[in-house]
N, C-alpha and C. Protein backbone atom coordinates (compact mmCIF):
# COMPACT_ATOMS: atom_id res chain seq x y z
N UNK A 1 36.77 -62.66 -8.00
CA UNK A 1 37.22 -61.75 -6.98
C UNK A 1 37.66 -62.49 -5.71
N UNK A 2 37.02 -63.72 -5.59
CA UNK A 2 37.15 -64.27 -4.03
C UNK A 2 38.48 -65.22 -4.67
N UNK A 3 38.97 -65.01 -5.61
CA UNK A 3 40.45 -65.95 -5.63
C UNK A 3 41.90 -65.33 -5.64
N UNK A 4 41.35 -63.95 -5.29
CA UNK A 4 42.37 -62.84 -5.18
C UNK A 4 43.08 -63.47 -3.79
N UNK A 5 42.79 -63.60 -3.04
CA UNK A 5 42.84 -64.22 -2.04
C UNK A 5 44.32 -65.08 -1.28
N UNK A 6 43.91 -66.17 -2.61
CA UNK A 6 45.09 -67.15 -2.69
C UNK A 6 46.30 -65.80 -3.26
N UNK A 7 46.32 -65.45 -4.22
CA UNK A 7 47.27 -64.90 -4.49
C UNK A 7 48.63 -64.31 -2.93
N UNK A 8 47.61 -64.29 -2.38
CA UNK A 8 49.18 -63.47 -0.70
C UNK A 8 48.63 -64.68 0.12
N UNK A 9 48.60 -65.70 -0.29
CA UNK A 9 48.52 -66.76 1.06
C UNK A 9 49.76 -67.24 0.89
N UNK A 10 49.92 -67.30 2.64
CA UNK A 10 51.09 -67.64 3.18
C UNK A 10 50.88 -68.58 4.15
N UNK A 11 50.34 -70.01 3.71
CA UNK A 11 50.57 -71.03 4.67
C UNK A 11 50.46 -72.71 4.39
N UNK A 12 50.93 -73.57 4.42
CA UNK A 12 51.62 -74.39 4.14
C UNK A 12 50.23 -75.29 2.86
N UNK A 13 50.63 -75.87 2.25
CA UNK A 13 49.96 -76.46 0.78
C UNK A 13 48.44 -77.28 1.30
N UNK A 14 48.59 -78.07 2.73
CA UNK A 14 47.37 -78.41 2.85
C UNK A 14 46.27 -77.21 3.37
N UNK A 15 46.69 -76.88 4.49
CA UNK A 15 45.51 -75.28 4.26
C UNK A 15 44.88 -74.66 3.47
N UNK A 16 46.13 -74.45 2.47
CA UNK A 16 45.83 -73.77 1.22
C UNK A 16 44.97 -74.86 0.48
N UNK A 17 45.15 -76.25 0.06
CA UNK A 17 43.81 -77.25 -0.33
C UNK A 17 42.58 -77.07 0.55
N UNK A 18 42.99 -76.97 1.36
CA UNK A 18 41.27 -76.48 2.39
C UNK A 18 41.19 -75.31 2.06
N UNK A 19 40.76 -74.38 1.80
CA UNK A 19 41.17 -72.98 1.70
C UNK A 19 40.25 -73.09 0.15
N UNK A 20 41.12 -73.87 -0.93
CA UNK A 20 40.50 -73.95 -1.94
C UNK A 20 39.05 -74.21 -2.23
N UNK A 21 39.14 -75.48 -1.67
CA UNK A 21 37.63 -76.40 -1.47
C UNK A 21 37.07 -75.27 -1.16
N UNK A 22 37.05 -74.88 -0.02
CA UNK A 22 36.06 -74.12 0.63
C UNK A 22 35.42 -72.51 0.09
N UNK A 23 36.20 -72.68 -0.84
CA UNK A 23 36.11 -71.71 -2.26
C UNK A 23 35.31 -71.90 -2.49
N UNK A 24 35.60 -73.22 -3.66
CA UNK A 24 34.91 -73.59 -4.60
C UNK A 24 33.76 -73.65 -4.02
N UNK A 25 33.41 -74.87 -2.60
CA UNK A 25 32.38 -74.98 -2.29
C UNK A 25 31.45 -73.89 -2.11
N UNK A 26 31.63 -72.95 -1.84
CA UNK A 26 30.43 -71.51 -1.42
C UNK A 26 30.11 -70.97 -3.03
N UNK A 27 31.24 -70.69 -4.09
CA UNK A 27 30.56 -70.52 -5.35
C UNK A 27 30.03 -71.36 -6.06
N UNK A 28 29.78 -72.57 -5.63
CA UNK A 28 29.04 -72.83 -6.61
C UNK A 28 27.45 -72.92 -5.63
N UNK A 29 27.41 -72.91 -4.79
CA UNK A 29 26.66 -72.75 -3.94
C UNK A 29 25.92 -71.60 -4.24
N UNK A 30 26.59 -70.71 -4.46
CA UNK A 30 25.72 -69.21 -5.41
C UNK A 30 25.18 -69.42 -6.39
N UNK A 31 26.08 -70.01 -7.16
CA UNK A 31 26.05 -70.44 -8.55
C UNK A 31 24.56 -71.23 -8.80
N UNK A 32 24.21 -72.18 -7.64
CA UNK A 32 23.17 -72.92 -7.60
C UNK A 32 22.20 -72.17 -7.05
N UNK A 33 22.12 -71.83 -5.96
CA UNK A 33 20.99 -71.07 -5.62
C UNK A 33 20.94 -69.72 -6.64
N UNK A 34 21.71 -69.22 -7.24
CA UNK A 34 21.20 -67.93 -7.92
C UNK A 34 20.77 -67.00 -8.39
């Protein structure tokens, strides 16, 4: 659900790599604490 996200982003490719990370980083963060 939280990668719906990217789908309407509108801003230039490195953001959007930060943007990602910072994805990933919080789910798996769930993922671990769980």
């Amino acid at each position: 659900k939280t990668w719906r996200i990217l789908r309407k982003l509108r801003c230039c490719p490195l953001k959007a790599g930060h943007l990602c990370k910072a994805i990933a980083l919080l789910q798996n963060y769930e993922v671990v604490r769980g």
